[in-house]
C-alpha atoms as a PDB file:
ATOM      1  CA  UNK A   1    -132.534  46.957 -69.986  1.00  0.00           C
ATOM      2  CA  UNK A   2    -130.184  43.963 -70.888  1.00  0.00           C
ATOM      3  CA  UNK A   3    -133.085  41.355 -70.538  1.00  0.00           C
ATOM      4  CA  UNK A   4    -135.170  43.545 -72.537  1.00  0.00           C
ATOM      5  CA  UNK A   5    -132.461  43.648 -75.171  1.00  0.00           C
ATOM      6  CA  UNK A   6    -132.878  39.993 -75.122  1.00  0.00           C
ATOM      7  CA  UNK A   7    -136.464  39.267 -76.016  1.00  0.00           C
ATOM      8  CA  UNK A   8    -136.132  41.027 -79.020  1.00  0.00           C
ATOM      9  CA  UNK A   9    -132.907  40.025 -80.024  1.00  0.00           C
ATOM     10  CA  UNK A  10    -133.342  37.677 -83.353  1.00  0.00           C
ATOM     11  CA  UNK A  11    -130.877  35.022 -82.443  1.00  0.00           C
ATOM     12  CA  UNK A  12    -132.672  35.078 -79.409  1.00  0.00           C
ATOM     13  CA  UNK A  13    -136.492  34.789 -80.759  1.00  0.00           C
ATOM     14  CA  UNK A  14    -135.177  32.210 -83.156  1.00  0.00           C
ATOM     15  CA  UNK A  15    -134.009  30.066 -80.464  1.00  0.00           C
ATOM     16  CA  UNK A  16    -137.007  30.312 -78.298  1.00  0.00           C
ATOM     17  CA  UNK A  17    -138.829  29.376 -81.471  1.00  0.00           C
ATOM     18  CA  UNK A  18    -137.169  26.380 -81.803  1.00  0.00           C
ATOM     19  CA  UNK A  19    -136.933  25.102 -78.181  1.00  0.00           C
ATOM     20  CA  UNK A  20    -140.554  25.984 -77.398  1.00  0.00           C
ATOM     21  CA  UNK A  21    -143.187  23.098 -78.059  1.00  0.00           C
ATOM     22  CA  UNK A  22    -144.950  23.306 -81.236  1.00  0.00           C
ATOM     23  CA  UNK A  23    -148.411  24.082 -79.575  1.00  0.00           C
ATOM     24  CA  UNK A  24    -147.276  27.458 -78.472  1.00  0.00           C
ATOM     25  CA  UNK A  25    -145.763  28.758 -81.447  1.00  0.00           C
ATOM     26  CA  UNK A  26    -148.804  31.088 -83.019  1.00  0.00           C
ATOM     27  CA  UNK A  27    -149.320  29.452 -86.670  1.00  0.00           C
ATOM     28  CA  UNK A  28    -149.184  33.211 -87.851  1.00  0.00           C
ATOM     29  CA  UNK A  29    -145.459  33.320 -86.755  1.00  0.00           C
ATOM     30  CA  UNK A  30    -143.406  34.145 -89.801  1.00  0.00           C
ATOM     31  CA  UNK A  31    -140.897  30.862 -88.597  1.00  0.00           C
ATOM     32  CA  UNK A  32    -143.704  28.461 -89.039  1.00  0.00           C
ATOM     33  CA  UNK A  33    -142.967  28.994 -92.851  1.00  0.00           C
ATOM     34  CA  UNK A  34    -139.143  27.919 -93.087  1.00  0.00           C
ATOM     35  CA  UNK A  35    -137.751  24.520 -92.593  1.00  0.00           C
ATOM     36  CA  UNK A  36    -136.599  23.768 -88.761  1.00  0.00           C
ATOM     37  CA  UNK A  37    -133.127  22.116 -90.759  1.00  0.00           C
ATOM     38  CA  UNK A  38    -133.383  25.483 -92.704  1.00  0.00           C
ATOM     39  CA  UNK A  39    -133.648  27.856 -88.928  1.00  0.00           C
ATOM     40  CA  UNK A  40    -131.312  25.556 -86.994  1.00  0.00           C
ATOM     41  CA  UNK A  41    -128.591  26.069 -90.188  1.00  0.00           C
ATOM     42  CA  UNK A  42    -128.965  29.764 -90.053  1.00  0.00           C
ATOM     43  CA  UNK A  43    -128.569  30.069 -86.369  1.00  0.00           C
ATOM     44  CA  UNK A  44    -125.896  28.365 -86.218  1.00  0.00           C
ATOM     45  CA  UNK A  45    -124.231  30.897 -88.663  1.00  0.00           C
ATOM     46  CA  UNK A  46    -125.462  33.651 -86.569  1.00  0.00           C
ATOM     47  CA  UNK A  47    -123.952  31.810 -83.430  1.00  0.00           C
ATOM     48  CA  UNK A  48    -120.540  31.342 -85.168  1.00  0.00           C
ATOM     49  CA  UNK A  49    -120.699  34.809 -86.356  1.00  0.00           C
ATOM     50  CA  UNK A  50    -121.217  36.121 -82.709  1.00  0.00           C
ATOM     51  CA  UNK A  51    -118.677  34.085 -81.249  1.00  0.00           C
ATOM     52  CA  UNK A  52    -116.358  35.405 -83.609  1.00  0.00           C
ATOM     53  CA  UNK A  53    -117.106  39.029 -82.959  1.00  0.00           C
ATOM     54  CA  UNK A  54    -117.193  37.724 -79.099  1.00  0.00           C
ATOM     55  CA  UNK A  55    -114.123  36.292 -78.901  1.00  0.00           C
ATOM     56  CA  UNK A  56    -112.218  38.213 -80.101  1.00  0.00           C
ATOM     57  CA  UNK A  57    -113.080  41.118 -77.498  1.00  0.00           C
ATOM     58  CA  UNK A  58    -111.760  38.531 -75.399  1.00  0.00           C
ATOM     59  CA  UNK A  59    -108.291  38.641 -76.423  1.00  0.00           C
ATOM     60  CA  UNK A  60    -105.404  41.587 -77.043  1.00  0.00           C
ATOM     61  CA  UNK A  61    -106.388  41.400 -80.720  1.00  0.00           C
ATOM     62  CA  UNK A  62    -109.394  43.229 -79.526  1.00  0.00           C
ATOM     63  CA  UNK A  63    -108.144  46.067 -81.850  1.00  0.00           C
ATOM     64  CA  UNK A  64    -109.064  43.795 -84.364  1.00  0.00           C
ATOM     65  CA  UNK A  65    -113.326  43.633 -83.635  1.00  0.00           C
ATOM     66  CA  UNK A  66    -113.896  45.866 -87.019  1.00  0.00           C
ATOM     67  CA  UNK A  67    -112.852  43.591 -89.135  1.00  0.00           C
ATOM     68  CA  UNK A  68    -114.717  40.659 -88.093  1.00  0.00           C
ATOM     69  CA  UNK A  69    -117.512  42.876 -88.244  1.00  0.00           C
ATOM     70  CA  UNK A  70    -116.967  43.977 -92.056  1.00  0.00           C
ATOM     71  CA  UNK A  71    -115.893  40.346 -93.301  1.00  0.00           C
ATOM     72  CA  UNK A  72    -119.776  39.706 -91.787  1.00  0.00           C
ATOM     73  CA  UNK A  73    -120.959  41.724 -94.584  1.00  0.00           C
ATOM     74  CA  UNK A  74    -119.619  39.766 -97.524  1.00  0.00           C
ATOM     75  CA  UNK A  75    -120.621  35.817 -95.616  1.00  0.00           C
ATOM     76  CA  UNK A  76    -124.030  37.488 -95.814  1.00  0.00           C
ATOM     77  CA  UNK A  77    -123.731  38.717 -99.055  1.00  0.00           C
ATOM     78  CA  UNK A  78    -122.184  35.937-101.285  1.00  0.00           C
ATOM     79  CA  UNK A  79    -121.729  32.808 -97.957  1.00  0.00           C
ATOM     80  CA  UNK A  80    -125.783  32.705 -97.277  1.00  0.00           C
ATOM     81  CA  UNK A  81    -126.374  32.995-100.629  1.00  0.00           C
ATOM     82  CA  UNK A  82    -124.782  29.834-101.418  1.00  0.00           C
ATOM     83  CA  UNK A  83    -126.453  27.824 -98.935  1.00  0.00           C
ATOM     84  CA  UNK A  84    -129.707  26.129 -99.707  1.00  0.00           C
ATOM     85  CA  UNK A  85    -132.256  28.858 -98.691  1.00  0.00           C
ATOM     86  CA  UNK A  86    -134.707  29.954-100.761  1.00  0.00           C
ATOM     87  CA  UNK A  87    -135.432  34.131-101.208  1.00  0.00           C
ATOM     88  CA  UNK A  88    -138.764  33.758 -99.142  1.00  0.00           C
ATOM     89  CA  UNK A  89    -136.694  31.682 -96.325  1.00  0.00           C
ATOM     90  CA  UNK A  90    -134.152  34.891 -96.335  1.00  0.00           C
ATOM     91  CA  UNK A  91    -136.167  37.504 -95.935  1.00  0.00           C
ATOM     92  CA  UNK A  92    -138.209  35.504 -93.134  1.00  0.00           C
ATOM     93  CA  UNK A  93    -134.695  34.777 -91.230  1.00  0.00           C
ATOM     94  CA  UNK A  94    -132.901  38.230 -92.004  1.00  0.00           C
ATOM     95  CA  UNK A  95    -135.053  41.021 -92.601  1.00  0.00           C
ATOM     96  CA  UNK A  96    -134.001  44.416 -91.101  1.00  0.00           C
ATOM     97  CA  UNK A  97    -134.685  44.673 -87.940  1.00  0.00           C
ATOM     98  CA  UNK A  98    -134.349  48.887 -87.497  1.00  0.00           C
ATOM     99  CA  UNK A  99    -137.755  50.389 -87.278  1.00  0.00           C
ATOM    100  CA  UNK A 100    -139.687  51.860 -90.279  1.00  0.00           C
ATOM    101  CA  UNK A 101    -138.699  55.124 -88.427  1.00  0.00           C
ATOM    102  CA  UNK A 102    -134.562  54.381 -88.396  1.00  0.00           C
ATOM    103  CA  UNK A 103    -135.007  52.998 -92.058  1.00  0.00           C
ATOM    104  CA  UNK A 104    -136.474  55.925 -93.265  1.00  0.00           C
ATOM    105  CA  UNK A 105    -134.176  57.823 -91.779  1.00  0.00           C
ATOM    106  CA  UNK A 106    -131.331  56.438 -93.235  1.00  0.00           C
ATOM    107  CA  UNK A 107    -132.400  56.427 -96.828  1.00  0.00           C
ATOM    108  CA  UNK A 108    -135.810  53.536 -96.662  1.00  0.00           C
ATOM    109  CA  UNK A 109    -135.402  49.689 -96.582  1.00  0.00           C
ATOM    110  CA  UNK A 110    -133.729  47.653 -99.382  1.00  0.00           C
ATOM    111  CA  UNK A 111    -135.293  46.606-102.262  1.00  0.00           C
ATOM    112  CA  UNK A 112    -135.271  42.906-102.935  1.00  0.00           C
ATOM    113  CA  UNK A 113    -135.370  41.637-106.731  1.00  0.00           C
END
């Protein structure tokens, strides 16, 4: 179930995009549109972001976890915005990644201007 987890995990995909040799990747894949410097530099924000919600589970300021969590919200709102990606990079590297059914169901998927 874990390893399953893993394969569609978007850290995960992103990685094995980038370590994979070029041949492989399908030329349909969504990635093949954004900059590698543009995919390694948000990966590594995802990778700081999960060691920060990792590590912290690690100590006895565990109690602690939510807030990482909800200072996430504004690095992605107003932090990613700032960095050089364009709109059509953004919504390649961080579209939802619910289901059209758990969208829905919680109101339908953002609008983008």
């Amino acid at each position: 179930m874990g390893a399953d987890a893993l394969k569609g995990n978007g850290i995960t995909t992103k990685l094995l995009y980038l370590m994979r040799d070029k041949t492989l990747n399908s030329p349909r894949d969504p990635l093949h549109k954004v900059r590698k410097s543009r995919l390694l530099m948000f990966v590594a924000v995802q990778l700081i972001g999960f060691g920060a919600t990792f590590a912290i589970t690690q100590t006895i300021a565990a109690i602690g976890f939510p807030v990482i969590i909800l200072l996430l919200v504004p690095l992605r709102t107003y932090g990613i915005q700032r960095l050089p990606f364009t709109q059509e990079e953004l919504s390649i590297l961080d579209g939802p990644t619910a289901s059209p059914f758990t969208m829905e169901s919680v109101g339908g998927s953002p609008k983008t201007s």
